[in-house]
N, C-alpha and C. Protein backbone atom coordinates (compact mmCIF):
# COMPACT_ATOMS: atom_id res chain seq x y z
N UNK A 1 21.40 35.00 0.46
CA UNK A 1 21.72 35.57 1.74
C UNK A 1 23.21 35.92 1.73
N UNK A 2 23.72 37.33 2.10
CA UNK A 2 25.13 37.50 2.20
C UNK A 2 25.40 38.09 3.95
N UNK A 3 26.76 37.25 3.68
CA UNK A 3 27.35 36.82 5.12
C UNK A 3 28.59 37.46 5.30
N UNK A 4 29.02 37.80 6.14
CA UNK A 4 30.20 38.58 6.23
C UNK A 4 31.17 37.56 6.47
N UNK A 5 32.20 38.28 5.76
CA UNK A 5 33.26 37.56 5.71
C UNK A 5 33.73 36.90 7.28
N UNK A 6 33.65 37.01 8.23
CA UNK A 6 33.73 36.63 9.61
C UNK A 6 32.65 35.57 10.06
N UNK A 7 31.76 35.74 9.35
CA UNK A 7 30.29 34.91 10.17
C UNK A 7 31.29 33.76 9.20
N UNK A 8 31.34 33.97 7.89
CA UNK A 8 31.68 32.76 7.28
C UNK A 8 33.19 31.75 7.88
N UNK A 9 33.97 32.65 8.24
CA UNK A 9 35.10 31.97 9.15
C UNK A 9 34.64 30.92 10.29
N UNK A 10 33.75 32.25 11.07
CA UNK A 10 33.47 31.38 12.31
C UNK A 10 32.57 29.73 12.06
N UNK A 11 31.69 30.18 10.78
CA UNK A 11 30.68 29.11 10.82
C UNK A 11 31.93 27.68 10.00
N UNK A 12 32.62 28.02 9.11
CA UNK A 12 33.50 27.12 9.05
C UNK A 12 34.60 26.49 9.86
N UNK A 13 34.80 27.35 11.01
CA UNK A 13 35.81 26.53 12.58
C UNK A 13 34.33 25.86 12.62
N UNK A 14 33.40 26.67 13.00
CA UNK A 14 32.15 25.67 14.05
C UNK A 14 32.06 23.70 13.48
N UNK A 15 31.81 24.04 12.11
CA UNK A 15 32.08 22.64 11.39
C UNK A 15 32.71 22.27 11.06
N UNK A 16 34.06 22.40 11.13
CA UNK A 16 35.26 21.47 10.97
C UNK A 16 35.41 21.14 12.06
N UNK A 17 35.08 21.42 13.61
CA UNK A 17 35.20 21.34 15.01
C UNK A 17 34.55 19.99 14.91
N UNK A 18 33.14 20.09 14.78
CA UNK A 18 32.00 19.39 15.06
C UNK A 18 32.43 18.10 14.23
N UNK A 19 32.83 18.26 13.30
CA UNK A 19 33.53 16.42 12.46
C UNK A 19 34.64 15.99 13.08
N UNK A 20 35.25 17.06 13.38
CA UNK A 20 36.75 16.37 14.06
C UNK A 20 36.47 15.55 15.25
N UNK A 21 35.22 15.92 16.31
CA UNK A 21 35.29 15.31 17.06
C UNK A 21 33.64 14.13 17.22
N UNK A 22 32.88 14.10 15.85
CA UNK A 22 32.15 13.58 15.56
C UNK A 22 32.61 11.89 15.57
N UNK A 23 31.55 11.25 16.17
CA UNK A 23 31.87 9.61 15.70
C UNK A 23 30.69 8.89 15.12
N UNK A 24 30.37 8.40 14.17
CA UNK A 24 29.29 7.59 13.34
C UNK A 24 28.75 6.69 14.26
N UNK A 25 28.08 6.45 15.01
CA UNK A 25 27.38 5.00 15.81
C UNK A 25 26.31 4.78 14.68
N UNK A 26 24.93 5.31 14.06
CA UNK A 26 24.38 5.10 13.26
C UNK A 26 23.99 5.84 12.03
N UNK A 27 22.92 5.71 11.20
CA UNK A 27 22.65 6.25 10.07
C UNK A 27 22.32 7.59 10.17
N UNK A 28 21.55 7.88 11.10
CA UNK A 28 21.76 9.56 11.67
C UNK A 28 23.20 10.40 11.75
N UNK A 29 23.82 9.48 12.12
CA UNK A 29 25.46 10.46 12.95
C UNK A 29 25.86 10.28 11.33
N UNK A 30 25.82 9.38 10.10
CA UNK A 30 26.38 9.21 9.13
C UNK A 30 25.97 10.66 8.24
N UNK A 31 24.20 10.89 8.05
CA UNK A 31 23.69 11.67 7.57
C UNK A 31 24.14 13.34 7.90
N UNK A 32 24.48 13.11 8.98
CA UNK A 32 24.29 14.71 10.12
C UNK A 32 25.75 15.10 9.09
N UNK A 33 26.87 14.02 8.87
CA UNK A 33 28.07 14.15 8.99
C UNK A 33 28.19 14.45 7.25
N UNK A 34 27.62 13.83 6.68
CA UNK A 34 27.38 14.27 4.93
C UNK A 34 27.24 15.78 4.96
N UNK A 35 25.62 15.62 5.81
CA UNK A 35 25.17 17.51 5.83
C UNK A 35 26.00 18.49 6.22
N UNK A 36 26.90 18.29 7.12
CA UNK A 36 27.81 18.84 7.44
C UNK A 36 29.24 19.35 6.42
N UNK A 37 29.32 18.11 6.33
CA UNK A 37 30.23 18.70 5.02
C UNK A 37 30.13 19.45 3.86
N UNK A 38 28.59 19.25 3.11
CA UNK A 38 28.23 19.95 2.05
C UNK A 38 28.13 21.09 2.55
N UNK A 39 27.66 21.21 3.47
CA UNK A 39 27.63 23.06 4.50
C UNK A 39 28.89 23.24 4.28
N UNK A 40 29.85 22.66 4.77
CA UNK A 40 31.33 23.20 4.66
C UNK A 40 31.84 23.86 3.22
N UNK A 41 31.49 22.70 2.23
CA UNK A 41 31.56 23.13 1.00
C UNK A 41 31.14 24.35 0.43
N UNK A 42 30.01 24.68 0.72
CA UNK A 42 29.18 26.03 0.43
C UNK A 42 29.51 26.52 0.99
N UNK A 43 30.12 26.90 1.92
CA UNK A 43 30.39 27.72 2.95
C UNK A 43 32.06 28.11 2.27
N UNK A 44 32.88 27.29 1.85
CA UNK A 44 34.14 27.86 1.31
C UNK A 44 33.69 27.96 -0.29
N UNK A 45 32.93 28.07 -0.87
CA UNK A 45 32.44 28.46 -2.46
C UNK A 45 32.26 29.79 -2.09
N UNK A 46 31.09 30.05 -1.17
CA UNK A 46 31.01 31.80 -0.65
C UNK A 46 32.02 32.01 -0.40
N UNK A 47 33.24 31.49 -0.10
CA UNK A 47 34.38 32.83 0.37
C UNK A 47 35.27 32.82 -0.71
N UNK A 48 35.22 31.81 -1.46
CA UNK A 48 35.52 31.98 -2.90
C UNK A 48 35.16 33.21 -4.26
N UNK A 49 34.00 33.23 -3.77
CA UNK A 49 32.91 34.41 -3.97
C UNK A 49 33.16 35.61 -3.89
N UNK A 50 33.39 35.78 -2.55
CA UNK A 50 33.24 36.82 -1.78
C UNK A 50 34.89 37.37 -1.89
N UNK A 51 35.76 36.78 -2.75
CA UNK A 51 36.77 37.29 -2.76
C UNK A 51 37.01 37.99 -4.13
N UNK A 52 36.26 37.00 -4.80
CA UNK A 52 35.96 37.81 -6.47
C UNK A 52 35.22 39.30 -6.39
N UNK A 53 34.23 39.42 -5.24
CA UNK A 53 33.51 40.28 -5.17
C UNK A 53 34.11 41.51 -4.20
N UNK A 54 35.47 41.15 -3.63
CA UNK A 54 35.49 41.77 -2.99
C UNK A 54 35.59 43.46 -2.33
N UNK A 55 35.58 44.03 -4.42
CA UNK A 55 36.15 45.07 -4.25
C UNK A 55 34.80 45.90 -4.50
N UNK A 56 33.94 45.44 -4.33
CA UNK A 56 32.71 46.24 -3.64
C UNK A 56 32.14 46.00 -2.41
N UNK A 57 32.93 45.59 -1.91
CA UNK A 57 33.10 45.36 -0.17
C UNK A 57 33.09 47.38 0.29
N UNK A 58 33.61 47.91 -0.58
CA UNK A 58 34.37 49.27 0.25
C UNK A 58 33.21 50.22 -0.07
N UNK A 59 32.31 50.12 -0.73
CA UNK A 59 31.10 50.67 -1.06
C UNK A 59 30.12 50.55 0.39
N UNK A 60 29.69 52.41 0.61
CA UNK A 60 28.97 52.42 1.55
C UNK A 60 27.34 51.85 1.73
N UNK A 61 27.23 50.85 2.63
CA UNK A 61 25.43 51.01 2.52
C UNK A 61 24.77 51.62 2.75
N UNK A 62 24.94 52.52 3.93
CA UNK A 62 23.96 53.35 4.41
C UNK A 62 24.25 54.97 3.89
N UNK A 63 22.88 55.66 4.01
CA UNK A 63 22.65 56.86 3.36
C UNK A 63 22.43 56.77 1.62
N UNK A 64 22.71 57.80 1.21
CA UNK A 64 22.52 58.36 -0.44
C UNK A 64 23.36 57.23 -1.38
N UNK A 65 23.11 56.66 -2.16
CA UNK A 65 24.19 56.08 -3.01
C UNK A 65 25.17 56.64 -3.65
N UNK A 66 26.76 56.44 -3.54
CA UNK A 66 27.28 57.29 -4.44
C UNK A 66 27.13 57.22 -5.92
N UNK A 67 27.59 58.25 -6.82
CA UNK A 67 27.41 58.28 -7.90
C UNK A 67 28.57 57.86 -8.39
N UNK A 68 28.94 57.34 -9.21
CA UNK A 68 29.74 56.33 -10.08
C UNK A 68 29.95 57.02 -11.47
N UNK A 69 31.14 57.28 -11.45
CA UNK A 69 31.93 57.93 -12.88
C UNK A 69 31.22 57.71 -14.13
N UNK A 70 31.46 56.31 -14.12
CA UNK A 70 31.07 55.61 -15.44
C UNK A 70 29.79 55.54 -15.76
N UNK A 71 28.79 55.77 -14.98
CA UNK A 71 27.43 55.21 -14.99
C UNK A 71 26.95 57.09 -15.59
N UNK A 72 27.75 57.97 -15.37
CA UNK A 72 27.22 59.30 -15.39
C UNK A 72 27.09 59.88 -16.51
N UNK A 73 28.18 58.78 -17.70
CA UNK A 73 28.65 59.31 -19.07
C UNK A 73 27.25 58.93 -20.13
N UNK A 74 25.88 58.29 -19.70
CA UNK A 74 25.21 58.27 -21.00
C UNK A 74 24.58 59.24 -20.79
């Protein structure tokens, strides 16, 4: 699934919010708070990603595909 660079911002405030003001009473609030973090994790690997990738960010989606220099020479 690809996420725009913004959904991924926002969804990483949303969960760093949600721990900051999270408190453990039991094994649930402990679990929720693991899951949470590994989300966080994945969530900054994609923008890690998405920065390597970024320079086909500028490539249009919609309509005809353009044609590409390199791809034209075999």
């Amino acid at each position: 699934m690809i996420l725009s660079r913004s959904s991924i911002e926002v969804l990483n405030d949303l969960i760093e919010n949600r721990l900051s003001i999270m408190s453990i009473g039991d094994q649930d609030d402990l679990r929720e708070k693991i899951a949470l973090k590994r989300a966080l994790t994945e969530l900054q690997q994609d923008t890690l990603q998405a920065g390597i990738l970024s320079q086909f960010s500028d490539i249009p989606r919609r309509g005809r595909r353009r044609k590409i220099a390199s791809s034209e020479s075999f």
